[in-house]
N, C-alpha and C. Protein backbone atom coordinates (compact mmCIF):
# COMPACT_ATOMS: atom_id res chain seq x y z
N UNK A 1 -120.22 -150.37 53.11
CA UNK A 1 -118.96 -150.98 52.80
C UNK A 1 -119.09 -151.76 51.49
N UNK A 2 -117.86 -151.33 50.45
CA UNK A 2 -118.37 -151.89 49.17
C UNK A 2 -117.75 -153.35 49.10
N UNK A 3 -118.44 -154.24 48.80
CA UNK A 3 -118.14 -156.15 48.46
C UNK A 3 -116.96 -156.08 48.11
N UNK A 4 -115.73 -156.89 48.22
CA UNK A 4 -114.75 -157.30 47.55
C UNK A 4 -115.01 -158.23 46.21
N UNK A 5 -113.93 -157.49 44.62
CA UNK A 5 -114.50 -158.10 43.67
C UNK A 5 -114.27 -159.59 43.41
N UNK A 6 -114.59 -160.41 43.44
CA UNK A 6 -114.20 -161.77 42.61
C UNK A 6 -113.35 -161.84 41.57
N UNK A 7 -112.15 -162.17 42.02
CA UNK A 7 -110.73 -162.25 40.99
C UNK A 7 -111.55 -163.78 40.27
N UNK A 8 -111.94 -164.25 39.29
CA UNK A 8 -112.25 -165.42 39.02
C UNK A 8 -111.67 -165.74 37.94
N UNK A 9 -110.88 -164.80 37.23
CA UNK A 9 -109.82 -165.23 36.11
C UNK A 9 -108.52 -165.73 37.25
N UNK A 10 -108.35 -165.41 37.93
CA UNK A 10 -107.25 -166.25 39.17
C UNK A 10 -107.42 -167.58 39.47
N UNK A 11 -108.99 -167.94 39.59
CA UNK A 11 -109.16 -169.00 39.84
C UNK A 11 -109.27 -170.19 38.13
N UNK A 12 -108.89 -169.49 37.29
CA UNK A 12 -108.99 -170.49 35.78
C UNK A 12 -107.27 -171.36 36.22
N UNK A 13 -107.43 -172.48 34.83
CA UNK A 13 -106.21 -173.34 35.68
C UNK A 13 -105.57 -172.72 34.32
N UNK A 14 -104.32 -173.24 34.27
CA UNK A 14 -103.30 -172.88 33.82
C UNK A 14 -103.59 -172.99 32.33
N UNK A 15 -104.38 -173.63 31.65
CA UNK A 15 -104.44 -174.25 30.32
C UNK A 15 -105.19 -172.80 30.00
N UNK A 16 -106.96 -172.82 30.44
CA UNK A 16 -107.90 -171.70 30.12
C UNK A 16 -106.92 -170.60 30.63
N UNK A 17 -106.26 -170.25 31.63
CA UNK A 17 -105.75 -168.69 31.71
C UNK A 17 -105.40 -168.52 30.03
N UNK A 18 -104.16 -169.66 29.76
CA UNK A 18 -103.29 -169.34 28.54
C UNK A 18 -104.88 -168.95 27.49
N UNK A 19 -105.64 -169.69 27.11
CA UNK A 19 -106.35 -169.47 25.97
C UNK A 19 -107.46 -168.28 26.22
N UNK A 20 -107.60 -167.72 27.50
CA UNK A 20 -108.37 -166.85 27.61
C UNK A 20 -107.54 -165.33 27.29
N UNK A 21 -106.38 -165.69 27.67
CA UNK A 21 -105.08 -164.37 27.34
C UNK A 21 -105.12 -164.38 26.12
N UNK A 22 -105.06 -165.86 25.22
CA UNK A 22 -104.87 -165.14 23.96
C UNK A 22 -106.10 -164.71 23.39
N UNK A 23 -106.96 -164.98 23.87
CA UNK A 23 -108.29 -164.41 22.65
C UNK A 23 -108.66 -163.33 23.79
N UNK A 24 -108.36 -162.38 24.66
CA UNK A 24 -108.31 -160.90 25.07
C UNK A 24 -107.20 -160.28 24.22
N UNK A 25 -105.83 -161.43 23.84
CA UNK A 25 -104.87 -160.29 22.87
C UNK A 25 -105.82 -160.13 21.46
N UNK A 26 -106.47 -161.30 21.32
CA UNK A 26 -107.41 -161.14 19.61
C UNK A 26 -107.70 -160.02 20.12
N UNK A 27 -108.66 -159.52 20.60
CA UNK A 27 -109.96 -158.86 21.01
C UNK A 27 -109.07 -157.39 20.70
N UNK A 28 -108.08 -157.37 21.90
CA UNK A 28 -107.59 -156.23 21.80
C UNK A 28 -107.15 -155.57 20.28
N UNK A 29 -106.64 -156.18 19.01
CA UNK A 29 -106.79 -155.67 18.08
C UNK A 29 -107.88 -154.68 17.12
N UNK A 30 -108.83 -154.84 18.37
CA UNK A 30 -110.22 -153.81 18.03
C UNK A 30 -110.11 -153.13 18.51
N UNK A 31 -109.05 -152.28 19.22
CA UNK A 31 -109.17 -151.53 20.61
C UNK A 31 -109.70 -150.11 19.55
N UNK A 32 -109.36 -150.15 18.98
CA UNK A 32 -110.06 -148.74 17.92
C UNK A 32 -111.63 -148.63 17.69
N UNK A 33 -112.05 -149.86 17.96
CA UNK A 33 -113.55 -149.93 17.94
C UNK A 33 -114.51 -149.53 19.17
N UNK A 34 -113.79 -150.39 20.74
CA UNK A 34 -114.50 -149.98 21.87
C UNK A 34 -113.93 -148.94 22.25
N UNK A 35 -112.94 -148.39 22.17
CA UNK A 35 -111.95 -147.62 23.08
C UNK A 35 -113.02 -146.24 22.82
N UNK A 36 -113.58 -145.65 23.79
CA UNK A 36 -114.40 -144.33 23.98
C UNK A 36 -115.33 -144.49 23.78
N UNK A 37 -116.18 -145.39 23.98
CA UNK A 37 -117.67 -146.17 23.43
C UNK A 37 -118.14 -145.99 24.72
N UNK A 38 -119.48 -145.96 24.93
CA UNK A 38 -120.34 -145.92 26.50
C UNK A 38 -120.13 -147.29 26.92
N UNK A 39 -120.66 -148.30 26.23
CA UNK A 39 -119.73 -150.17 27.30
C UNK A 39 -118.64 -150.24 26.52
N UNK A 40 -117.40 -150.19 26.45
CA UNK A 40 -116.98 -151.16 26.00
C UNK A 40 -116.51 -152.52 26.32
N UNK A 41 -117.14 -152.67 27.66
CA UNK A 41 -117.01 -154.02 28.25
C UNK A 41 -117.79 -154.91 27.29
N UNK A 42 -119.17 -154.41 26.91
CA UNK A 42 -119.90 -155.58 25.78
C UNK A 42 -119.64 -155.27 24.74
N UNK A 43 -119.14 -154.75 24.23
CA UNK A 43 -118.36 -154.83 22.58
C UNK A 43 -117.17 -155.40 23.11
N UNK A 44 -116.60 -155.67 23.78
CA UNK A 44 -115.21 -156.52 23.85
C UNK A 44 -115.93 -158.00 23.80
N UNK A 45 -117.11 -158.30 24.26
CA UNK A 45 -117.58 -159.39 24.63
C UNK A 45 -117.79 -159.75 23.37
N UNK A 46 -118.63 -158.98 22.92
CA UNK A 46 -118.97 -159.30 21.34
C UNK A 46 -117.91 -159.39 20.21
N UNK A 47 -116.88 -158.76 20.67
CA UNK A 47 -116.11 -159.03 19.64
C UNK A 47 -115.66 -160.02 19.78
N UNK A 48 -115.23 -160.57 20.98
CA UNK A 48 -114.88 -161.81 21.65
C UNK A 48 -115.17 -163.10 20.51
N UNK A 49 -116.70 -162.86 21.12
CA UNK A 49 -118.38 -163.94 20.25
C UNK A 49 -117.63 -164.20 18.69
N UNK A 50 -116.95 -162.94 18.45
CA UNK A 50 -117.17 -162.74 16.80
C UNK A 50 -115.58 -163.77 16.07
N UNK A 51 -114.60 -163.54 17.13
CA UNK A 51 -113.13 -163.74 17.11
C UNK A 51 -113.76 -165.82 16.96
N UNK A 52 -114.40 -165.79 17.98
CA UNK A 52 -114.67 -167.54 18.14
C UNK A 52 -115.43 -168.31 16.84
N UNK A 53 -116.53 -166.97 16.62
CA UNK A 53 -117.49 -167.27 15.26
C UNK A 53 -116.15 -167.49 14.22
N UNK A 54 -115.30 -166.77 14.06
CA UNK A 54 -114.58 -166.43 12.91
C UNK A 54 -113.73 -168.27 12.68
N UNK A 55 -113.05 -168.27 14.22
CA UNK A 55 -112.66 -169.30 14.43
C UNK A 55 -113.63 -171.06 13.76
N UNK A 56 -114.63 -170.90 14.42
CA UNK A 56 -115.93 -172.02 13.78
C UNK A 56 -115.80 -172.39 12.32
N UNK A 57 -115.80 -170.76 11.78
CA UNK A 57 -116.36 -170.98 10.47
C UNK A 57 -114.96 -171.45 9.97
N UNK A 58 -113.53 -171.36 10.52
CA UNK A 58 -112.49 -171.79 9.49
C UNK A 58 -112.26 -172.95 10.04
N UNK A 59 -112.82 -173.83 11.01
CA UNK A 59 -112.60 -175.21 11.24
C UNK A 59 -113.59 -175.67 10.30
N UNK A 60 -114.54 -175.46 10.33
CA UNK A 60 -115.91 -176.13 9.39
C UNK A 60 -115.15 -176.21 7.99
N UNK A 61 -114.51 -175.35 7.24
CA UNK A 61 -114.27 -174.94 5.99
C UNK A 61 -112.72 -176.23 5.74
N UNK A 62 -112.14 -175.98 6.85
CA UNK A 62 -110.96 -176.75 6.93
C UNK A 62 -111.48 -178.37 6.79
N UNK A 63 -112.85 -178.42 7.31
CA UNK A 63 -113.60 -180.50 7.56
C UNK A 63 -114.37 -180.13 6.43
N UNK A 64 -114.73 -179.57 5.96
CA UNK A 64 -115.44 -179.75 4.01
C UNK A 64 -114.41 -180.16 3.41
N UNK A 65 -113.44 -179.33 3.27
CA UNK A 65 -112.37 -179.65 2.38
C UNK A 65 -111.79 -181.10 2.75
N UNK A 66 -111.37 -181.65 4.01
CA UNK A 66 -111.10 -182.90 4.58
C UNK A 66 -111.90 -184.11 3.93
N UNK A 67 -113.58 -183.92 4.59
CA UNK A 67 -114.53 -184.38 4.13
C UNK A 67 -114.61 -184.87 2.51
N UNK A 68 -114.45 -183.90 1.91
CA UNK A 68 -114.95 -184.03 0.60
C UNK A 68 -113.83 -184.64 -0.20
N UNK A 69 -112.13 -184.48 0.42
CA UNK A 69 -111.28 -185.13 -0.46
C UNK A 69 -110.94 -186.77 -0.11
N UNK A 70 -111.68 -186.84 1.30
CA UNK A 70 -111.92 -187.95 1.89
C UNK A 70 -113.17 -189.44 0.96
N UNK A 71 -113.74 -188.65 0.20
CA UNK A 71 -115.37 -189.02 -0.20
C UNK A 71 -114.55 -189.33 -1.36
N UNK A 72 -113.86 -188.50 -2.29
CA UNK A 72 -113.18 -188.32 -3.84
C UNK A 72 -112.47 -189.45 -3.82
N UNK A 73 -111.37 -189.27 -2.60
CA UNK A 73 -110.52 -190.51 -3.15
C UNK A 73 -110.70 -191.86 -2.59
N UNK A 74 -112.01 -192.16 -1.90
CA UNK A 74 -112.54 -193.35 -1.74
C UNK A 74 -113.25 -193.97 -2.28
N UNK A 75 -113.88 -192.97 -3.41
CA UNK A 75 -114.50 -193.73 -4.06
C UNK A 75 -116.63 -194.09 -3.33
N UNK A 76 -116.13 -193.94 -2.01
CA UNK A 76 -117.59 -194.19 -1.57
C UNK A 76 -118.27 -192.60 -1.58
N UNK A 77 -119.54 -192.99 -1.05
CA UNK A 77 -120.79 -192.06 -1.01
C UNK A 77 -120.62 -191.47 0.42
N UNK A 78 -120.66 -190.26 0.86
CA UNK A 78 -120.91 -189.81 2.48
C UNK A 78 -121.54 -191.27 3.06
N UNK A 79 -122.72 -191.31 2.99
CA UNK A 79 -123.34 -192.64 4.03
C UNK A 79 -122.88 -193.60 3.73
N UNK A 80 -122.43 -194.10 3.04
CA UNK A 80 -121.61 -195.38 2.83
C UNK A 80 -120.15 -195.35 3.90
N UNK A 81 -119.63 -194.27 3.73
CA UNK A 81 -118.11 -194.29 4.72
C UNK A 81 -118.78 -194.14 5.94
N UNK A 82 -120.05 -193.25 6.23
CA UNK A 82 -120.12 -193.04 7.74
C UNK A 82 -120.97 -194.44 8.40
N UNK A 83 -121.49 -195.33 7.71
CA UNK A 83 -121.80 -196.55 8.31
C UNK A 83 -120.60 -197.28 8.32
N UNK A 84 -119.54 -197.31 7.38
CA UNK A 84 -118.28 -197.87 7.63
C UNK A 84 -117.58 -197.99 8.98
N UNK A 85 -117.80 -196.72 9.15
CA UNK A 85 -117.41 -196.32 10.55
C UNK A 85 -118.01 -196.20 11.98
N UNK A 86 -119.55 -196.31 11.79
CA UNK A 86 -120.40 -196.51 12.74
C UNK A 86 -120.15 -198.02 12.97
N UNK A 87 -119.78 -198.93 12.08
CA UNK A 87 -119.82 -200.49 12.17
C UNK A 87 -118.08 -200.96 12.63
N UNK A 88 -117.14 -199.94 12.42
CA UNK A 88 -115.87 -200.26 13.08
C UNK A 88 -115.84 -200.24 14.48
């Protein structure tokens, strides 16, 4: 007798369902990539990995630019503002 599967995307709460739906709709924009592949369960995964990487790298890029116009028009040095703020 075969196990019953674990619905465990049923059990996510309402917030993670929403953000897990949308980065399976990212994903799915590759469907040209896994679609007839031997897994494409782990190339969805990976593309997944790649959709989040992509994500990282444009927050990081978005806090340089923050960062650095932050540093310009203060006038201070990086360690100078971040003890500023370690001491607030």
């Amino acid at each position: 007798m075969a196990k019953p599967k674990f619905d465990w995307r049923a059990k996510l709460d309402v917030d993670n369902s929403v953000k897990f739906n949308a980065l399976l709709a990212q994903v799915s924009k590759y469907e040209h990539v896994y679609k007839g592949t031997d897994d494409p369960q782990m190339i969805q995964l990976w593309l997944g990995m790649l959709e989040i990487y992509k994500k990282q790298e444009a927050i990081a890029k978005r806090l340089d630019e923050l960062e650095r116009r932050l540093f310009v028009s203060s006038g201070k040095k990086r360690t100078g503002l971040i003890s500023d703020l370690e001491n607030y």
